[in-house]
C-alpha atoms as a PDB file:
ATOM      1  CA  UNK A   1     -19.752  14.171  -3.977  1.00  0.00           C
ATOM      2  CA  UNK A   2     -19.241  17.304  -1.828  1.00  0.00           C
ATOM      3  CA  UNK A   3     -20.750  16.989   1.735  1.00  0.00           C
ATOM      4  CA  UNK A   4     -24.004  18.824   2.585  1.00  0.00           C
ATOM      5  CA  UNK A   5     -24.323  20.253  -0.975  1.00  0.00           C
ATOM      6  CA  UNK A   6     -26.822  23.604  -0.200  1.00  0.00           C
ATOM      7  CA  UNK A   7     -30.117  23.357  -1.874  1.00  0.00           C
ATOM      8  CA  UNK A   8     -29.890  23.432  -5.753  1.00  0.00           C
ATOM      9  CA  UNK A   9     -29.397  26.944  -7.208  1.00  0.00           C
ATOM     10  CA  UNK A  10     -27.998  27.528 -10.475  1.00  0.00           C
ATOM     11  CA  UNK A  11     -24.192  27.638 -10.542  1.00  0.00           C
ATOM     12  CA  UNK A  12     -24.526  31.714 -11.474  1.00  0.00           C
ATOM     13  CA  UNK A  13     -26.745  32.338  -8.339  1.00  0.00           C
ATOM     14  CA  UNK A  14     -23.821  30.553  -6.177  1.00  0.00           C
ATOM     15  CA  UNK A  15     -20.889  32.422  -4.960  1.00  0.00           C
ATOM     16  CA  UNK A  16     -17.708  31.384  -6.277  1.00  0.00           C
ATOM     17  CA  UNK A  17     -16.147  31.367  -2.209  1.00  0.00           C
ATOM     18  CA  UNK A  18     -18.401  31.418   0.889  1.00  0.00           C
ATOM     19  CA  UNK A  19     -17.954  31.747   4.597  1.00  0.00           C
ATOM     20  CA  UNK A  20     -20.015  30.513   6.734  1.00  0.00           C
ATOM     21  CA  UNK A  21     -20.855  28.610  10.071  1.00  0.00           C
ATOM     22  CA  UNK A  22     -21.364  24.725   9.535  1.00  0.00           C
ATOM     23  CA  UNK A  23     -24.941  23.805   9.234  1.00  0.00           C
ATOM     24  CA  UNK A  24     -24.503  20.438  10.868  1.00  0.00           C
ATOM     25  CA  UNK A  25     -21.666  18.195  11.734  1.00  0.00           C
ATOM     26  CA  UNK A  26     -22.025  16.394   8.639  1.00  0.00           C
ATOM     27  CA  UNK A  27     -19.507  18.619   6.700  1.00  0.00           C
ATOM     28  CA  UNK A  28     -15.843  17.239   6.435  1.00  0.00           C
ATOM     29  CA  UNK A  29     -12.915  19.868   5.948  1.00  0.00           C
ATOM     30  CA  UNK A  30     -10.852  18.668   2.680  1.00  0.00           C
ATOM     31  CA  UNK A  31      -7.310  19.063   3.882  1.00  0.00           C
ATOM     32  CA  UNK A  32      -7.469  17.338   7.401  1.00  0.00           C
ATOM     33  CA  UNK A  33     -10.071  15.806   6.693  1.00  0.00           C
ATOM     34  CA  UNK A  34     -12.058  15.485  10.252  1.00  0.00           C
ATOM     35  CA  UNK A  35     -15.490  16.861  11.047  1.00  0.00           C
ATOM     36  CA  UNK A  36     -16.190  20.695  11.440  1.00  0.00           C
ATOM     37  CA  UNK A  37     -18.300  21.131  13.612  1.00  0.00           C
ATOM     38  CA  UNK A  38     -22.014  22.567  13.997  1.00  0.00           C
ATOM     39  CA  UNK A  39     -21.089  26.424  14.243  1.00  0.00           C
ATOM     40  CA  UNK A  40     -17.995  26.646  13.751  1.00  0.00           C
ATOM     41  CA  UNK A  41     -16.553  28.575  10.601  1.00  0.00           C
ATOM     42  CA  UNK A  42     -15.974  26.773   7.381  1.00  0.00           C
ATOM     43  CA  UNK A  43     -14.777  28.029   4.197  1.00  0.00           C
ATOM     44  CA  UNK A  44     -16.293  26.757   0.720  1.00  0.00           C
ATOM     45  CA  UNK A  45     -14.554  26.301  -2.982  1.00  0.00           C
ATOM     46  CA  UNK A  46     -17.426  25.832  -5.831  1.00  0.00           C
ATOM     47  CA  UNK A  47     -17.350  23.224  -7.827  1.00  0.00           C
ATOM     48  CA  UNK A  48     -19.648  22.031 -10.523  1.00  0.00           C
ATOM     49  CA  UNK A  49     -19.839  17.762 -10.324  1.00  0.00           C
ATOM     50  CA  UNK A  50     -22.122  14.941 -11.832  1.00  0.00           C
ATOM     51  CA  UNK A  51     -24.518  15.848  -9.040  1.00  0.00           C
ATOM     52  CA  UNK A  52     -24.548  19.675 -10.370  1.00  0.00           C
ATOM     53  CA  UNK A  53     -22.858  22.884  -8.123  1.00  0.00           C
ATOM     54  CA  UNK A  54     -21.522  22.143  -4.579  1.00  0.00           C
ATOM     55  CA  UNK A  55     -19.248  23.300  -2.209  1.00  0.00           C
ATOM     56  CA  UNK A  56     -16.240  21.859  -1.215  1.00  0.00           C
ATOM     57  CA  UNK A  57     -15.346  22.599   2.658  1.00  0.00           C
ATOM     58  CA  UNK A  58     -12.441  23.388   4.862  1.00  0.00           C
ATOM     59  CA  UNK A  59     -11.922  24.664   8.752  1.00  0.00           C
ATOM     60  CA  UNK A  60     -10.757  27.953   7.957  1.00  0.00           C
ATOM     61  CA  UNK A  61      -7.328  27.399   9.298  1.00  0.00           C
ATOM     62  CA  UNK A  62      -6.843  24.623   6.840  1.00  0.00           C
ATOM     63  CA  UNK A  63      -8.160  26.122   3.889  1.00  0.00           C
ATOM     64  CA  UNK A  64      -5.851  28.958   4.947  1.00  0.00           C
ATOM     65  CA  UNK A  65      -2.483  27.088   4.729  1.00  0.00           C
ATOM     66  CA  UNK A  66      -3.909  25.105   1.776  1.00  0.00           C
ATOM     67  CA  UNK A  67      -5.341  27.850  -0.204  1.00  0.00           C
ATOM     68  CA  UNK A  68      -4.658  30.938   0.804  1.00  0.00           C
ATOM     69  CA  UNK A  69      -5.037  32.927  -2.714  1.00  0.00           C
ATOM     70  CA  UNK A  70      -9.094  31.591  -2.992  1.00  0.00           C
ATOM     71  CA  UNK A  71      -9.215  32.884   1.224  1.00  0.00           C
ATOM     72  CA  UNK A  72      -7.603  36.049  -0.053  1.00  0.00           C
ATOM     73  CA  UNK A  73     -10.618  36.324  -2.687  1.00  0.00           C
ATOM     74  CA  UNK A  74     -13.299  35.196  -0.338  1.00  0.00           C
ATOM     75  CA  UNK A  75     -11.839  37.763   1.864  1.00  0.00           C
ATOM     76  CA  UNK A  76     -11.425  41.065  -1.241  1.00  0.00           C
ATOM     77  CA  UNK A  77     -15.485  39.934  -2.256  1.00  0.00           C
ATOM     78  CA  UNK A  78     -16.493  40.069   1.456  1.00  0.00           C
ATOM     79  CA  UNK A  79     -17.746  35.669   1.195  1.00  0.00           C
ATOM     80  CA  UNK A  80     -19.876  36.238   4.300  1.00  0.00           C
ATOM     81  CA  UNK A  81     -23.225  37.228   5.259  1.00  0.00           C
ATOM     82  CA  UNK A  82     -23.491  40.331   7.321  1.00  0.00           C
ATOM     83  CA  UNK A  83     -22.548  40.636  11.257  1.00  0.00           C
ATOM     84  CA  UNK A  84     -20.732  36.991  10.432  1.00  0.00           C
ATOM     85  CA  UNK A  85     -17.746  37.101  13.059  1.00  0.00           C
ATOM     86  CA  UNK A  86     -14.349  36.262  10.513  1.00  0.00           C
ATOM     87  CA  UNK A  87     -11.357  36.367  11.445  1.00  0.00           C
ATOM     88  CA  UNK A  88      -8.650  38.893   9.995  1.00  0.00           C
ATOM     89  CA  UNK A  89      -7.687  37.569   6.991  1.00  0.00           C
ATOM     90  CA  UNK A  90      -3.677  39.334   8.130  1.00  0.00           C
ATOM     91  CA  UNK A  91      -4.246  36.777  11.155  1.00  0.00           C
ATOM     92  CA  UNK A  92      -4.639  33.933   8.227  1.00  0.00           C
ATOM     93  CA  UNK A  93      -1.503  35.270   6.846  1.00  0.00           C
ATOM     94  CA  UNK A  94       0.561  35.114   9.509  1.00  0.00           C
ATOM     95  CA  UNK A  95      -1.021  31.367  10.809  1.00  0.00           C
ATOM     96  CA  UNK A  96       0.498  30.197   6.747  1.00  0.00           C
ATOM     97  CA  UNK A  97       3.900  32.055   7.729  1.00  0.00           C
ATOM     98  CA  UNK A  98       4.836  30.375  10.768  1.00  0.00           C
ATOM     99  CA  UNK A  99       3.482  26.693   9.354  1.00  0.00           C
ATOM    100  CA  UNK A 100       6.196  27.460   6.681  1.00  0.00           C
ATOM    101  CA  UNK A 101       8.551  28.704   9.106  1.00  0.00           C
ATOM    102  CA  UNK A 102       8.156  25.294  11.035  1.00  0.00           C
ATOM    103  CA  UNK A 103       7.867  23.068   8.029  1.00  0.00           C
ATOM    104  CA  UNK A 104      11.487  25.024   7.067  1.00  0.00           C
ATOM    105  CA  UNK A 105      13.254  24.451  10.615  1.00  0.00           C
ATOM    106  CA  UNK A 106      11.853  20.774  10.629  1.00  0.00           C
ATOM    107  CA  UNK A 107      14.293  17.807  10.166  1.00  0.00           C
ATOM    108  CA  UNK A 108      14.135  14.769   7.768  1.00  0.00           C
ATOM    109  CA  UNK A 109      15.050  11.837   8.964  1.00  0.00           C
ATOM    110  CA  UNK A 110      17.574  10.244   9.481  1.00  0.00           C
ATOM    111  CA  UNK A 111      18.764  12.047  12.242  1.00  0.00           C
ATOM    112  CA  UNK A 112      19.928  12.313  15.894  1.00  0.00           C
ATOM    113  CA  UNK A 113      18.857  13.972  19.236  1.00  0.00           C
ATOM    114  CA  UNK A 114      18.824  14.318  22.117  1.00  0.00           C
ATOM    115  CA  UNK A 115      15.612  13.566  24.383  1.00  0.00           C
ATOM    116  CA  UNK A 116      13.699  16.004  25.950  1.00  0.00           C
ATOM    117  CA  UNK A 117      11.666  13.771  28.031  1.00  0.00           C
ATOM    118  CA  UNK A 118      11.235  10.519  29.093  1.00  0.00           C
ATOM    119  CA  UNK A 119       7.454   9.923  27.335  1.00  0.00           C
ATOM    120  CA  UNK A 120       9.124   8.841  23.874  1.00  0.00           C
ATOM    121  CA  UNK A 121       8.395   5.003  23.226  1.00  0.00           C
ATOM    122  CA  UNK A 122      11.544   3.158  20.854  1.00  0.00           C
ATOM    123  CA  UNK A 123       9.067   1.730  17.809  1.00  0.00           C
ATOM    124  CA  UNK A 124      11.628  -0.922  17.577  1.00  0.00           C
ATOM    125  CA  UNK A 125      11.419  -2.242  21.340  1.00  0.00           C
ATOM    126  CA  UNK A 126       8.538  -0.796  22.854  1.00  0.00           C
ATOM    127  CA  UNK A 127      10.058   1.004  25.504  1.00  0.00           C
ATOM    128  CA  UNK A 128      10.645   4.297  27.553  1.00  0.00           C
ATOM    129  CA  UNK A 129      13.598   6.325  25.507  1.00  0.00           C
ATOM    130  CA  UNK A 130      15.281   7.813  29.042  1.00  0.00           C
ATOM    131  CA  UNK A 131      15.437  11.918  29.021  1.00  0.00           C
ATOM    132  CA  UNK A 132      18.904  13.529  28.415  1.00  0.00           C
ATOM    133  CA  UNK A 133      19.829  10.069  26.359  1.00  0.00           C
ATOM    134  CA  UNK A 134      20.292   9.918  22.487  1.00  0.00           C
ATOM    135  CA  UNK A 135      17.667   8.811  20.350  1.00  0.00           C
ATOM    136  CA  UNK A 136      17.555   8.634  16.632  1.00  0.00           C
ATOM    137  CA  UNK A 137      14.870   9.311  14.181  1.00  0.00           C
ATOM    138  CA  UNK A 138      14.029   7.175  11.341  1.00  0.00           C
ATOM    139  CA  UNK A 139      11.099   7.193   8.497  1.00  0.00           C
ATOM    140  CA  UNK A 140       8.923   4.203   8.499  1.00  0.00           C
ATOM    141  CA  UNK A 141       6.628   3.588   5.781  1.00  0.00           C
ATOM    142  CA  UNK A 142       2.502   3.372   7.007  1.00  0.00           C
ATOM    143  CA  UNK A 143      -0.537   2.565   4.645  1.00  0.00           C
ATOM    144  CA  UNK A 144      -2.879   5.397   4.793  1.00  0.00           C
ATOM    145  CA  UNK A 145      -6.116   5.465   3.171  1.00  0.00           C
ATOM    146  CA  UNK A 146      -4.887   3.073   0.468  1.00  0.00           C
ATOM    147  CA  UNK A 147      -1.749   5.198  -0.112  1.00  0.00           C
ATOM    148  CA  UNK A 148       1.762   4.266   1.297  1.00  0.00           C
ATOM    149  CA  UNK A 149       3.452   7.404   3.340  1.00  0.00           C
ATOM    150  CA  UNK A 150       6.761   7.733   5.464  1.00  0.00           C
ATOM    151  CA  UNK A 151       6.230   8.998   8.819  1.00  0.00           C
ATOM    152  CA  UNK A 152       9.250   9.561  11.714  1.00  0.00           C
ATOM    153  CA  UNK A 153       9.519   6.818  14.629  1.00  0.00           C
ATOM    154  CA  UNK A 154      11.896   7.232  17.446  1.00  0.00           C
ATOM    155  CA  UNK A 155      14.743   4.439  18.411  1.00  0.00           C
ATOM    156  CA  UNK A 156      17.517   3.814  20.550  1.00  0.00           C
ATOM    157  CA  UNK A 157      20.557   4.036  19.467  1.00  0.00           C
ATOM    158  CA  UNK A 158      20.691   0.295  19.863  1.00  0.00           C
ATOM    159  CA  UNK A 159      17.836  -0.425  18.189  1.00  0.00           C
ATOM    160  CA  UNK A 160      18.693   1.559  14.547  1.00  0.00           C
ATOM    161  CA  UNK A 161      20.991  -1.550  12.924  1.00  0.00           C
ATOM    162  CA  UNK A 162      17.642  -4.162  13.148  1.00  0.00           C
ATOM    163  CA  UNK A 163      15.201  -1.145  11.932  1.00  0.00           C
ATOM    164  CA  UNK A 164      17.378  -0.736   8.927  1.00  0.00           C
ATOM    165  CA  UNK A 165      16.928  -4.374   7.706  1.00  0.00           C
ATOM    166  CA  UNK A 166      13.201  -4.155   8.395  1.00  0.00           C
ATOM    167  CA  UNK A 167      10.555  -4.459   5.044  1.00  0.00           C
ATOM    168  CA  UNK A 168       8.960  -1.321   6.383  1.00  0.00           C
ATOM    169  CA  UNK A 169      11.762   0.671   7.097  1.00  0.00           C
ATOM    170  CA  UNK A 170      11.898   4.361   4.654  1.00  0.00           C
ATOM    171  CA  UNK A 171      15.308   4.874   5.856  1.00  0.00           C
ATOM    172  CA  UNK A 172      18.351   3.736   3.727  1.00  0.00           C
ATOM    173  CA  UNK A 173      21.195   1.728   4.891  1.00  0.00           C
ATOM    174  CA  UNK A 174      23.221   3.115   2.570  1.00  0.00           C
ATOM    175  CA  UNK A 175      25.329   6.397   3.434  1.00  0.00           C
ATOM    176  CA  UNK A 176      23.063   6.584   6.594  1.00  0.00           C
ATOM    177  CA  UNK A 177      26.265   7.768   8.805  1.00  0.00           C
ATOM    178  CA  UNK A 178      26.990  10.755   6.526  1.00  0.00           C
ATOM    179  CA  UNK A 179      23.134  11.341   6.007  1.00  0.00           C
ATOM    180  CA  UNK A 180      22.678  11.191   9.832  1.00  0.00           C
ATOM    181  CA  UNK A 181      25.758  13.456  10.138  1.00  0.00           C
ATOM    182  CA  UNK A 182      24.170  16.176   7.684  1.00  0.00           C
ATOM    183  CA  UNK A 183      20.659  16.623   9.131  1.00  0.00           C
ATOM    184  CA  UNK A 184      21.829  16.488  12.507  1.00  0.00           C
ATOM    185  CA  UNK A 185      24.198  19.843  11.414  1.00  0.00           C
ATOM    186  CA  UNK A 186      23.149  21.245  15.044  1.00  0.00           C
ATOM    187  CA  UNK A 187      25.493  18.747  16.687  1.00  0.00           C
ATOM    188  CA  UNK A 188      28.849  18.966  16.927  1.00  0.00           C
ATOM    189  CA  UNK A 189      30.986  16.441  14.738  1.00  0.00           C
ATOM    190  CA  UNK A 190      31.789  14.604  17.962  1.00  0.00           C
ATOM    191  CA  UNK A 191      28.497  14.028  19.655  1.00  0.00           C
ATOM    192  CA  UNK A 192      27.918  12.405  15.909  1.00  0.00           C
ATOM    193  CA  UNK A 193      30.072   9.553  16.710  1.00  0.00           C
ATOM    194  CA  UNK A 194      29.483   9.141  19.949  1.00  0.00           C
ATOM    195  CA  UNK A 195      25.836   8.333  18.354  1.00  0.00           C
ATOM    196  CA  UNK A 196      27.314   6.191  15.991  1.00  0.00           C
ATOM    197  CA  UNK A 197      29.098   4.005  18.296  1.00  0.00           C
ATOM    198  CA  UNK A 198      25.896   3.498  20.440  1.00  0.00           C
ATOM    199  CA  UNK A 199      24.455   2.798  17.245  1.00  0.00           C
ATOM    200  CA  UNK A 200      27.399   0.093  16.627  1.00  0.00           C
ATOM    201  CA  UNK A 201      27.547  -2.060  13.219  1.00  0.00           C
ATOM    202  CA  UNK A 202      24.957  -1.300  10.237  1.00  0.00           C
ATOM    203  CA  UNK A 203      23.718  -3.865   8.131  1.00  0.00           C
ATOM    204  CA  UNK A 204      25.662  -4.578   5.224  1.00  0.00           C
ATOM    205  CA  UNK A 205      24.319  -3.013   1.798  1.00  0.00           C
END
């Protein structure tokens, strides 16, 4: 059931979209889904449930990059009571462009850097991955909400072979050296094996 359904109306009395400051901090946003907070802008998606009409809510941000089209018609019906401070929905635009433009330059594991500080922890040995060294990025599958995802953990060079043969590891053994090779295209051929041979032996398929 939607969070802090508005009193009943009938579902043709209640605006397809709506903008509007959060009531309370009751409301969750449906992408990321963490609290929006009293007075802070929220954008709402009708829906019609058991429990009769409701709105469904996101941060505006979020509901940008996640559904920009219904923002775009929120924003062509004017969604908003009057004087309502909203941002420009070109703003919203160009907030979706460069999450694509970062989701497009971002890497998939597995593959190789170098460090660019010396905060990074190695998930296989718990410590300090030294800045200026190599370290290596692998996918590691997490239980989330009841669903299994892959997210990217940082290693040593020395620490890759016994990730590999872990249960929870996303990463294949197999044709890791010429997957590692092709998303780290930035490097130059050589640097490659130099991380390969810090790496040393893999584990046998």
């Amino acid at each position: 059931m939607p969070e802090e359904v508005p009193p009943i109306q009938e579902p043709h009395s209640m605006r397809p979209f709506v903008i509007e400051t959060a009531r309370s901090n009751r409301s969750k946003c449906k992408v990321c889904r963490r609290a929006i907070q009293k007075g802070t802008l929220r954008f709402g998606v009708l829906i019609v449930g058991p429990f009769g009409p409701g709105y469904l809510w996101h941060h505006m941000t979020c509901g940008a990059r996640r559904r920009l089209d219904e923002v775009e018609q929120a924003y062509a019906a004017s969604a908003w009571e009057n004087g309502l401070d909203v941002p420009s929905i070109d703003s919203l635009r160009a907030l979706v462009e460069e999450s694509a433009e970062k989701k497009a330059r971002r890497k998939e594991p597995p593959y190789a850097e170098i460090a660019p500080t010396g905060r990074s922890k190695c998930k296989r040995c718990g410590t300090l991955i030294a800045e200026g060294t190599w370290r290596v990025v692998l996918s590691r599958s997490v239980e989330f909400y009841g669903q299994t995802r892959s997210g990217p953990i940082n290693l040593h060079p020395g620490c890759v072979a016994a990730e590999l043969c872990a249960p929870d590891c996303a990463t294949l053994a197999s044709g890791f050296a010429a997957a590692l090779g092709q998303n780290s295209a930035d490097l130059e051929p050589g640097r490659i094996e130099e991380v390969l041979r810090q790496i040393g032996d893999l584990p046998a398929v």
